[in-house]
C-alpha atoms as a PDB file:
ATOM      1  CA  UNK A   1      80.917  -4.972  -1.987  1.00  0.00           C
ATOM      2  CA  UNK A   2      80.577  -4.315   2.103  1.00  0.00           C
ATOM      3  CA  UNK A   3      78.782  -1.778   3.552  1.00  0.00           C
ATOM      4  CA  UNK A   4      81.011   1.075   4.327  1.00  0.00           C
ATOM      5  CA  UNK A   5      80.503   4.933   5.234  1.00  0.00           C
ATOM      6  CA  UNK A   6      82.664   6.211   2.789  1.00  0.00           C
ATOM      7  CA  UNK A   7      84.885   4.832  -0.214  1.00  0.00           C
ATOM      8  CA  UNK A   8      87.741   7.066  -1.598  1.00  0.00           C
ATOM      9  CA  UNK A   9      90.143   5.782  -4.561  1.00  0.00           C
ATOM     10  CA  UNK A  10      92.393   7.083  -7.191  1.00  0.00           C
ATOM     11  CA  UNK A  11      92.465   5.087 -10.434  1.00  0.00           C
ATOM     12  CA  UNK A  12      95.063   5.480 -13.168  1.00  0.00           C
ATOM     13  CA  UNK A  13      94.120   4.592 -16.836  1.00  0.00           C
ATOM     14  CA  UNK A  14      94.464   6.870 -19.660  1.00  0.00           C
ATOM     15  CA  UNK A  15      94.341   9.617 -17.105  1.00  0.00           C
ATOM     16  CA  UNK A  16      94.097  10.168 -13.537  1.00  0.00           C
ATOM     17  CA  UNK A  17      90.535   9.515 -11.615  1.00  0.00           C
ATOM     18  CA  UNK A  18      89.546  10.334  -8.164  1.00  0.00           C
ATOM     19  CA  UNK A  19      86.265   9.201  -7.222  1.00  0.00           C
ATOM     20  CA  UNK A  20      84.228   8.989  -3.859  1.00  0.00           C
ATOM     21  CA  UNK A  21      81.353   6.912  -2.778  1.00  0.00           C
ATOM     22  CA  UNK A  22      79.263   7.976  -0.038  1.00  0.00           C
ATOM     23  CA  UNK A  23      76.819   5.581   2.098  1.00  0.00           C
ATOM     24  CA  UNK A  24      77.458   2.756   0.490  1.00  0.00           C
ATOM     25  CA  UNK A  25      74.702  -0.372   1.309  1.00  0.00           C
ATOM     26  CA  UNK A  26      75.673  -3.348  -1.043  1.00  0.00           C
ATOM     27  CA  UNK A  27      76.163  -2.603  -4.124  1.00  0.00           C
ATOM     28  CA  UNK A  28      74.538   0.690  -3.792  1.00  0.00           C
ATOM     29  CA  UNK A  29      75.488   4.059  -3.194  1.00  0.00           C
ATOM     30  CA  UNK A  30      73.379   6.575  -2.145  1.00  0.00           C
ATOM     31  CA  UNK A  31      75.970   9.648  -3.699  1.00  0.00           C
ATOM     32  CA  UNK A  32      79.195   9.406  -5.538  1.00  0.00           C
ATOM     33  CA  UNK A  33      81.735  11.601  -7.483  1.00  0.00           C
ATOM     34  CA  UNK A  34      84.529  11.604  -9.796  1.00  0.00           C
ATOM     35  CA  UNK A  35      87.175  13.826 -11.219  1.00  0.00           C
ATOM     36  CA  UNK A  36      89.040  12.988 -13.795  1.00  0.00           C
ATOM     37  CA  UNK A  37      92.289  14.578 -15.502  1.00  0.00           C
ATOM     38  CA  UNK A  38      92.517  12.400 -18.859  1.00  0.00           C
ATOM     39  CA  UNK A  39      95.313  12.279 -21.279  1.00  0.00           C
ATOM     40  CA  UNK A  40      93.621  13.099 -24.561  1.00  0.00           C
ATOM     41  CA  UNK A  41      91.195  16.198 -24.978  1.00  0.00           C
ATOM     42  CA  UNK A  42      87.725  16.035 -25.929  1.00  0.00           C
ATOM     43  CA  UNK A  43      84.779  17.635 -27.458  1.00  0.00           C
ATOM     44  CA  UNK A  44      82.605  19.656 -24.453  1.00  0.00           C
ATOM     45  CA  UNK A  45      79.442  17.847 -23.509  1.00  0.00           C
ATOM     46  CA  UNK A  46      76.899  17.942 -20.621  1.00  0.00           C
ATOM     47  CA  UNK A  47      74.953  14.795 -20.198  1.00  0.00           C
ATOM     48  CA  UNK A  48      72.482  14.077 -17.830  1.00  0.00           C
ATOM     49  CA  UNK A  49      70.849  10.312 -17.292  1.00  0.00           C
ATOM     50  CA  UNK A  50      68.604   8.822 -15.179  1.00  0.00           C
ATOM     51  CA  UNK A  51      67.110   5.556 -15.395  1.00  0.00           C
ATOM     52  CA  UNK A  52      69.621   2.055 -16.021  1.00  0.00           C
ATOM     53  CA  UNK A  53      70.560   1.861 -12.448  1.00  0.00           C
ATOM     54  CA  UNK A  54      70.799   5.744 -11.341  1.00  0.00           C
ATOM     55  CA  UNK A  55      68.419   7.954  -9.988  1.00  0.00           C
ATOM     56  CA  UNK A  56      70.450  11.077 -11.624  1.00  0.00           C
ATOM     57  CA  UNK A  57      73.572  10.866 -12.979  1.00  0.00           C
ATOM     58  CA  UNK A  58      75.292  14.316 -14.084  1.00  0.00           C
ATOM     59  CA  UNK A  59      78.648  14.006 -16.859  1.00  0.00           C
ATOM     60  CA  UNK A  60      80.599  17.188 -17.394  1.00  0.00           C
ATOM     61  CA  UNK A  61      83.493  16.895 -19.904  1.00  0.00           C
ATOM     62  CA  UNK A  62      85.247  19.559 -21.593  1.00  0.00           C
ATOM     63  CA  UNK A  63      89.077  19.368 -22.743  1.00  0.00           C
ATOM     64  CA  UNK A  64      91.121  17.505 -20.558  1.00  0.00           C
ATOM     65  CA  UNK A  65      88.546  17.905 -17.427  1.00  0.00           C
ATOM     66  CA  UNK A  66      85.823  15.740 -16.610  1.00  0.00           C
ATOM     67  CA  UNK A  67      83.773  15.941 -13.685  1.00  0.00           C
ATOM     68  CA  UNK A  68      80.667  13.149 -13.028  1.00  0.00           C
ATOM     69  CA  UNK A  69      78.298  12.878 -10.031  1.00  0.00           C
ATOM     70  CA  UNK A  70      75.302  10.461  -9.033  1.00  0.00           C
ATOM     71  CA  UNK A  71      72.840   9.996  -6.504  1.00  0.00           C
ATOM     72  CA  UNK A  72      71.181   6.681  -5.277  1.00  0.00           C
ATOM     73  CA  UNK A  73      73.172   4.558  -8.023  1.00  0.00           C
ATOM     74  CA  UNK A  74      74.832   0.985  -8.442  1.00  0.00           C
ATOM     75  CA  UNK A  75      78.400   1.231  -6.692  1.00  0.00           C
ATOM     76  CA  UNK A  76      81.412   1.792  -9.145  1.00  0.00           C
ATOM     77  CA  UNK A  77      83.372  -1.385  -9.078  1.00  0.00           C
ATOM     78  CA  UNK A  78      86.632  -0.832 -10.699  1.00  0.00           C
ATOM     79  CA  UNK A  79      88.061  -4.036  -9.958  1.00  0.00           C
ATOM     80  CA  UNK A  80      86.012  -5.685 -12.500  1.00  0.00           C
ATOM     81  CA  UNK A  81      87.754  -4.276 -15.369  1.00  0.00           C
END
């Protein structure tokens, strides 16, 4: 991973994703975000983490909809899967 500003993407896979890095140092970012637009509905949930490699990390899923943010995280690499 290079150091870069800013890293925007769109990722297809059961669903669309749009995600954003910002300030991006290695394989760290200091905050990123996705929305997502999956194909199958889910249950609503909040979930909120910290610790494993994230300062904060905030999930938001309800339906369809699903909305995540970080801050001061590991980099999502979506290459690797």
């Amino acid at each position: 991973m290079k150091n870069s500003l800013i890293i925007c993407d769109k990722r297809e896979d059961y669903g669309t994703d749009w995600y954003a890095s910002i300030i991006n140092i290695r394989k760290w970012s200091l905050f990123q975000v996705s929305v997502s637009f999956n194909d199958y509905p889910s249950w609503p949930y909040l979930q909120i983490r910290s610790g494993s490699g994230d300062v904060l990390n905030v999930l938001f899923w309800a339906h369809k909809f699903g909305l995540d943010f970080t801050f001061m995280s590991r980099t999502w690499d979506w290459s690797r899967y």
